[in-house]
Protein backbone atom coordinates (compact mmCIF):
# COMPACT_ATOMS: atom_id res chain seq x y z
CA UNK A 1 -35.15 -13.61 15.02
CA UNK A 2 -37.19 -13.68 12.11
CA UNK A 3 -36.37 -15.81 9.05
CA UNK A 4 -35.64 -12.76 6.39
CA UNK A 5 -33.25 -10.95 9.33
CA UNK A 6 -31.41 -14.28 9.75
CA UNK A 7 -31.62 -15.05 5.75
CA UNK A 8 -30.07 -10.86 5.36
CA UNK A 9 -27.17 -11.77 8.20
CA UNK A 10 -26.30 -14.81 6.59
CA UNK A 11 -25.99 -13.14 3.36
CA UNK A 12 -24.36 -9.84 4.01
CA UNK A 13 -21.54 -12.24 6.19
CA UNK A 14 -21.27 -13.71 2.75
CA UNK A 15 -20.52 -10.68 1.01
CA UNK A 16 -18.02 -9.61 4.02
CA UNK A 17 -15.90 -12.58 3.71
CA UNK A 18 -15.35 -12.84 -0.15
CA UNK A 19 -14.76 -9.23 -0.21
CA UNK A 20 -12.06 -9.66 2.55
CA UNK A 21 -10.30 -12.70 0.59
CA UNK A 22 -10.31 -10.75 -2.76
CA UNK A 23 -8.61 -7.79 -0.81
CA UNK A 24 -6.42 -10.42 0.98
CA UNK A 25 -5.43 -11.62 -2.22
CA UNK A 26 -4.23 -8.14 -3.52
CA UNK A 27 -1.29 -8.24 -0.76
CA UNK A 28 -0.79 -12.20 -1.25
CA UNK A 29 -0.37 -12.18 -5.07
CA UNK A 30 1.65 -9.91 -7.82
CA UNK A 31 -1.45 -9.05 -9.91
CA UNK A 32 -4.71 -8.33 -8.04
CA UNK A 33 -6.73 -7.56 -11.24
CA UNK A 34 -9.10 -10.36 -12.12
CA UNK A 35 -13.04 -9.25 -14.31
CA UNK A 36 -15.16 -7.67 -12.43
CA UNK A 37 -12.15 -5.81 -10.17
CA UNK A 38 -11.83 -2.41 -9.42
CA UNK A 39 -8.02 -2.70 -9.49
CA UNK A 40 -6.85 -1.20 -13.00
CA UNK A 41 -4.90 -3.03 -15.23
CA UNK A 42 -2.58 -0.04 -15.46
CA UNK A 43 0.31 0.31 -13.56
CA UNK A 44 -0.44 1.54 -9.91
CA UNK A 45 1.67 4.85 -10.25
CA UNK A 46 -0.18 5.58 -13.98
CA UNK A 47 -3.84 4.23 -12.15
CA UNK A 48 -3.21 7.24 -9.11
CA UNK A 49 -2.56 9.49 -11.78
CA UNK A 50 -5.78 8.83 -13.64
CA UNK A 51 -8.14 9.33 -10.06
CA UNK A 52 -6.32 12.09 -9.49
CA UNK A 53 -3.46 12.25 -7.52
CA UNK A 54 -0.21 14.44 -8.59
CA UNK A 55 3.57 12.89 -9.15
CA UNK A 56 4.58 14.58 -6.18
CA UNK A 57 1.61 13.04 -4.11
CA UNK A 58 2.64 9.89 -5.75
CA UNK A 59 6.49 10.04 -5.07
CA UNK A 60 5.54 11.22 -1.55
CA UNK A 61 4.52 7.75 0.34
CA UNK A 62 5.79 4.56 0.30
CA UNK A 63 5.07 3.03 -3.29
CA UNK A 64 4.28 -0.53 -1.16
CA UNK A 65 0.70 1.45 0.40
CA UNK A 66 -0.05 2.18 -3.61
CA UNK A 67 -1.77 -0.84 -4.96
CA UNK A 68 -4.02 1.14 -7.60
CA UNK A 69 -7.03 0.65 -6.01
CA UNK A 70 -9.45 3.06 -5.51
CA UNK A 71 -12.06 5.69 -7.67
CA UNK A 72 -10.93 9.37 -6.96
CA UNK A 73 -8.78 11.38 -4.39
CA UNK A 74 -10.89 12.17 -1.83
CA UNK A 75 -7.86 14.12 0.00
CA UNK A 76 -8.50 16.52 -2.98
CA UNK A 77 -11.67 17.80 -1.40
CA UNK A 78 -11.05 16.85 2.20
CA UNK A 79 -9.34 20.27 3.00
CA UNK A 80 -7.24 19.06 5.89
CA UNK A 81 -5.61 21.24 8.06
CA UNK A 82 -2.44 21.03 10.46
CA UNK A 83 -3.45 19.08 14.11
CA UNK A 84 -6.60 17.43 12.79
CA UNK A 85 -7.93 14.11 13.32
CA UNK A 86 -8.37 12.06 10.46
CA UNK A 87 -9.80 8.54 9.62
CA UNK A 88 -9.82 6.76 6.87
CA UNK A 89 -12.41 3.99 5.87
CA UNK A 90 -11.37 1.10 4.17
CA UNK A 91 -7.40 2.03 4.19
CA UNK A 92 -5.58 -0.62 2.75
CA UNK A 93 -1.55 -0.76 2.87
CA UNK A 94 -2.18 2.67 3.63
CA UNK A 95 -2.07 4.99 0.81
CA UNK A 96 -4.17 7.81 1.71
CA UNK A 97 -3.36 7.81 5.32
CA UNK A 98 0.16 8.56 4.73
CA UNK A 99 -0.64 11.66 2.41
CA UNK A 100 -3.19 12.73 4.99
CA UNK A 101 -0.52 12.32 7.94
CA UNK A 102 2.10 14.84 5.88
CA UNK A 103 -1.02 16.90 5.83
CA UNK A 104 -2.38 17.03 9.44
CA UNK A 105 1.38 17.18 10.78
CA UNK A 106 3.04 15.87 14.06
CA UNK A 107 0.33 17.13 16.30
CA UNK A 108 -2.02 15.96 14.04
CA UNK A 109 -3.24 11.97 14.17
CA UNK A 110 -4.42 9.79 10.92
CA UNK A 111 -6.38 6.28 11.82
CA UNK A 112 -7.15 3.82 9.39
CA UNK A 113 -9.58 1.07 9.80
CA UNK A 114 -9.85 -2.05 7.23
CA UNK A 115 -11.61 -5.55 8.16
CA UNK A 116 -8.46 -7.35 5.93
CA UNK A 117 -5.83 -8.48 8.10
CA UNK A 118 -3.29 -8.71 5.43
CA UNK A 119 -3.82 -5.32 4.32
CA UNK A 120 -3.50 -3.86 8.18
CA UNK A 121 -0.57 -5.98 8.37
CA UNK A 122 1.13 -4.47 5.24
CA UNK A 123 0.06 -0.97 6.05
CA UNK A 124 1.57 -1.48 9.91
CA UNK A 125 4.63 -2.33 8.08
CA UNK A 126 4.69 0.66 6.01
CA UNK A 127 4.43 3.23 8.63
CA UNK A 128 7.15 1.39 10.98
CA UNK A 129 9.60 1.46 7.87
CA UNK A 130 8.93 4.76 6.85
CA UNK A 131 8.69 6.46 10.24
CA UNK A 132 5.24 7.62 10.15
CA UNK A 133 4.48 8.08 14.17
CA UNK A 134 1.16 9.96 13.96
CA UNK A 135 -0.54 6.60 11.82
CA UNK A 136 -2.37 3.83 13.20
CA UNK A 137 -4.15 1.36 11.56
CA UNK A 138 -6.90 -0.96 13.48
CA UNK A 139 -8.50 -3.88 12.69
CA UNK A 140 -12.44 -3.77 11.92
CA UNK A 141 -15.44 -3.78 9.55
CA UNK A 142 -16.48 -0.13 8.84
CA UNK A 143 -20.26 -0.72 9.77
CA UNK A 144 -18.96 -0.99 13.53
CA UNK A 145 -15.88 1.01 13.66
CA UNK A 146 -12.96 1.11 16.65
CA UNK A 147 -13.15 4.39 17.23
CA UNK A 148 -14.65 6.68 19.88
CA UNK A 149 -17.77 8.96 19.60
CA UNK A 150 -17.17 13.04 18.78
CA UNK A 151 -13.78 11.86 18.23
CA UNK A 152 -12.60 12.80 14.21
CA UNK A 153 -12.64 15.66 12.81
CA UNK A 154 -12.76 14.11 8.81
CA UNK A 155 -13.24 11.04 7.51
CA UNK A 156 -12.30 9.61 3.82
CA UNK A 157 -13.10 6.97 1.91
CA UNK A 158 -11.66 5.89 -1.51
CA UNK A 159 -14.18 3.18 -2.94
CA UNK A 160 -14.83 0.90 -0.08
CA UNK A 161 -18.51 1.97 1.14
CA UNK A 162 -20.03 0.57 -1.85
CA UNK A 163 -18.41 -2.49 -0.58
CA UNK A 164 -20.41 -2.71 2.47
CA UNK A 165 -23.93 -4.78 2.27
CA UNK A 166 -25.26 -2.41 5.19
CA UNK A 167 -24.14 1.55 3.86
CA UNK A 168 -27.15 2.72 6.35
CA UNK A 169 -25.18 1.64 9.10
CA UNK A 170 -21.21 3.39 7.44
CA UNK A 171 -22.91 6.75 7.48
CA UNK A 172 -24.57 6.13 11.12
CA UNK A 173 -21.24 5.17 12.42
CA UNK A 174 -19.14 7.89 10.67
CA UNK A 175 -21.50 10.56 12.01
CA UNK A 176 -21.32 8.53 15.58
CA UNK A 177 -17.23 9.03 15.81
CA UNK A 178 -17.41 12.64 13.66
CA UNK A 179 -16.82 15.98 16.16
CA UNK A 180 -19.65 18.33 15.43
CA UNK A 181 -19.23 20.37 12.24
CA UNK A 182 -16.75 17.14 11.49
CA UNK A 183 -16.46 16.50 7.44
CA UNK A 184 -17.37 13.24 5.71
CA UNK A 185 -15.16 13.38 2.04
CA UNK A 186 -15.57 10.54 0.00
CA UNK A 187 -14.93 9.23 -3.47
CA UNK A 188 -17.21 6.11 -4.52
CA UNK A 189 -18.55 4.53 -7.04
CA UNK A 190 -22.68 5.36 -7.58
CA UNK A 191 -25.43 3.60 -9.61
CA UNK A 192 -26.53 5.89 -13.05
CA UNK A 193 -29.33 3.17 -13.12
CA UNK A 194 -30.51 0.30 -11.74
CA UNK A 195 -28.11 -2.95 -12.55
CA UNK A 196 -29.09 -6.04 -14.06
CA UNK A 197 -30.10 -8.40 -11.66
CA UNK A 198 -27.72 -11.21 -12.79
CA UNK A 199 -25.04 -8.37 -11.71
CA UNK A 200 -26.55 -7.18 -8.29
CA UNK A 201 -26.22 -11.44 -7.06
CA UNK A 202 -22.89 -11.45 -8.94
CA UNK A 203 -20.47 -11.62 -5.86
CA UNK A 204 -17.47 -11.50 -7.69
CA UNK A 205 -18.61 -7.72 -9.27
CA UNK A 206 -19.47 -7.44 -5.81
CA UNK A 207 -15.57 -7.44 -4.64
CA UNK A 208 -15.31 -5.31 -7.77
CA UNK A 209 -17.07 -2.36 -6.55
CA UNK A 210 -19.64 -2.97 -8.94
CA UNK A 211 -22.56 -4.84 -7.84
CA UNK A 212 -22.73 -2.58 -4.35
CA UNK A 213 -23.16 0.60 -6.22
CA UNK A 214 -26.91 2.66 -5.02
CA UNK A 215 -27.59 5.90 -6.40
CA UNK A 216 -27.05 9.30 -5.66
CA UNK A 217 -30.79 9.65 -4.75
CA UNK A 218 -29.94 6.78 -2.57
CA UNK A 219 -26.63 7.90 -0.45
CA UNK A 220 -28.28 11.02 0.31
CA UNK A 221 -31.55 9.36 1.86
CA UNK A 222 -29.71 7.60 4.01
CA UNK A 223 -26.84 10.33 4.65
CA UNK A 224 -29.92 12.67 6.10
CA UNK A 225 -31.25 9.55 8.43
CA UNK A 226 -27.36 9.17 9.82
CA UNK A 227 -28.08 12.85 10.60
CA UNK A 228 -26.01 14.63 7.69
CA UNK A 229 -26.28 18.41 6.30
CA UNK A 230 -24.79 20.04 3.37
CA UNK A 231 -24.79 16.96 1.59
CA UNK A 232 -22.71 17.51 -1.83
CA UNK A 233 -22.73 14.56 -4.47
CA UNK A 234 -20.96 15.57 -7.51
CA UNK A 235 -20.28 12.52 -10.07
CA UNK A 236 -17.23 12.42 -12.37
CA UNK A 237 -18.23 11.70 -16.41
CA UNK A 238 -14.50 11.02 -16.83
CA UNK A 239 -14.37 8.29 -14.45
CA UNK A 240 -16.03 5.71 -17.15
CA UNK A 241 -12.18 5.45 -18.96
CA UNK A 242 -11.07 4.40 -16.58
CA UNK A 243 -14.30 2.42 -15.28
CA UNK A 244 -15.50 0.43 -18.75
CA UNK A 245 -11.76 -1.72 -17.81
CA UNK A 246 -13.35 -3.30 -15.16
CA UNK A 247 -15.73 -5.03 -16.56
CA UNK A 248 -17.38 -5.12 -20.03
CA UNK A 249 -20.07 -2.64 -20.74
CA UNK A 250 -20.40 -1.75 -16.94
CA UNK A 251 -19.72 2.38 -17.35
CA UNK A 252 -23.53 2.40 -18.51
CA UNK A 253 -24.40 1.94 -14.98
CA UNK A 254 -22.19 3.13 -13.05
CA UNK A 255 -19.65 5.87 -12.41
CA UNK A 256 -17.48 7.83 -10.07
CA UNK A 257 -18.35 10.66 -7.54
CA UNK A 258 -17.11 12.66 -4.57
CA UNK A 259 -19.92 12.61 -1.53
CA UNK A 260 -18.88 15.37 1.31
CA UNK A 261 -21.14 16.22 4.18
CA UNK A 262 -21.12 17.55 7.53
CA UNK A 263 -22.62 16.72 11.01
C-alpha cells in the first residue's frame, strides 16, 4: 500500500471515531451543543420547527428520537408512499425513521443505519417502547452499508453525509442498495466557498458538520460517477439563522440544501 493511501486511511479512521464519540456524547450527556456543533442551542421541539418539520410531525414520534440535530426535512421532499422501503442514513435515536414508518405503513419497512452504538441503542429502545414493528435499526458506517443490493426504494439523509471523509463512496453505496428508478432525498449542509484551511483540519467543526461541507458543483460530480440522473440541488438562504449559531461567522461558507436524485 502506498504511503499517501495508508496516510488517507489513517486519517479518515480519525475523523470516523471523533465523529462517533461526539454523537455518542449527545445520548450520554443532557446538552450535546458544544462550538463548532450542529446541534442548536434551541430547544429540540423549537430546532425541528426551524428545519422544517410541522407540530403535528413533531408531536407524532417519540420526543426521546428528537435530539435537534439535523439541517432540513428531507421527508418533505422524499414523497413516500404506502408499502415502500425506506432507509435512512445516519439515523440517530430515530427521528426520521419513525415519521417515515407512519408514512410507508404496516406493509411498508423503514431501516436505519448509524456507526454510533449509543444512538442505535437509544433508537432500538424507542421503537420497542413505542410499538413501531416495521423499524429496524443496524449497526454500520454509511460508506459500507448493511443492506442488500436493488433492495430500497428511498433513501434520506438529514446532515450526516457531510460527515463522512469518503462521500464518493455514500453515493456509490446508496445507488448499490437503491431499486431502479429508487430516490435519493437528502438535506445537507454544502460549501458556498472554499473554507479556511485552519477550518477544513479543524476536527472538532468536523463533528460539527462544518469542516466536511464540498460544494454543490462537487456532490453532483460525484453523484453522476455513483451513476445518478435527475440530480436536483436546491440550497436554502434561510438556513444561515439558524446556521451562523454554530459557529462564529461560519454562514459565509456554508449553508443548507436538499440533494434528490434517481438511479
Amino acid at each position: 500500500m502506498e504511503h499517501n493511501d495508508k496516510t488517507r486511511i489513517i486519517k479518515n479512521d480519525n475523523i470516523r471515531t471523533h465523529v462517533r464519540e461526539e454523537y455518542a456524547k449527545v445520548i450520554t450527556s443532557s446538552n450535546c451543543c458544544s462550538q463548532g456543533s450542529c446541534c442548536s442551542a434551541a430547544g429540540n421541539d423549537e430546532t425541528a420547527l426551524q428545519l422544517g418539520y410541522s407540530k403535528n410531525e413533531i408531536g407524532s414520534v417519540p420526543g426521546e428520537s428528537n435530539f435537534g440535530l439535523g439541517c432540513g426535512n428531507p421527508l418533505a421532499m422524499a414523497s413516500l408512499k404506502e408499502g415502500q422501503t425506506i432507509l435512512d442514513l445516519g439515523s440517530g435515536a430515530g427521528f426520521d425513521c419513525f415519521l417515515a414508518a407512519g408514512r410507508v405503513g404496516p406493509n411498508g419497512q423503514v431501516i436505519g443505519v448509524d456507526m454510533t452504538p449509543e444512538m442505535i441503542s437509544k433508537a432500538r429502545n424507542n421503537a420497542e417502547k413505542n410499538n413501531y414493528t416495521n423499524v429496524e435499526f443496524r449497526l454500520g458506517e454509511i460508506e459500507n452499508l448493511p443492506v442488500a443490493d436493488n433492495h430500497i426504494d428511498v433513501i434520506i439523509s438529514n446532515c450526516v453525509i457531510n460527515l463522512s471523509p469518503d462521500k464518493p463512496r455514500v453515493f456509490q453505496e446508496a445507488y448499490r442498495v437503491l431499486k431502479k428508478g429508487g430516490k435519493l432525498a437528502i438535506s445537507d449542509i454544502v460549501a458556498e466557498k472554499t473554507l479556511p484551511d485552519e477550518l477544513k483540519e479543524n476536527i472538532a467543526a468536523y463533528s460539527g458538520c462544518i469542516s466536511g461541507a464540498i460544494t454543490i458543483k462537487e456532490i453532483e460530480g460525484m453523484l453522476r460517477c455513483a451513476g445518478f440522473i435527475d440530480i436536483k440541488i436546491d440550497i436554502h438562504p434561510q438556513s444561515k439563522e439558524f446556521i451562523k449559531t454554530w459557529m462564529q461567522g461560519i454562514e459565509n461558507y456554508i449553508v443548507s440544501a436538499t440533494i434528490e436524485a434517481i438511479k
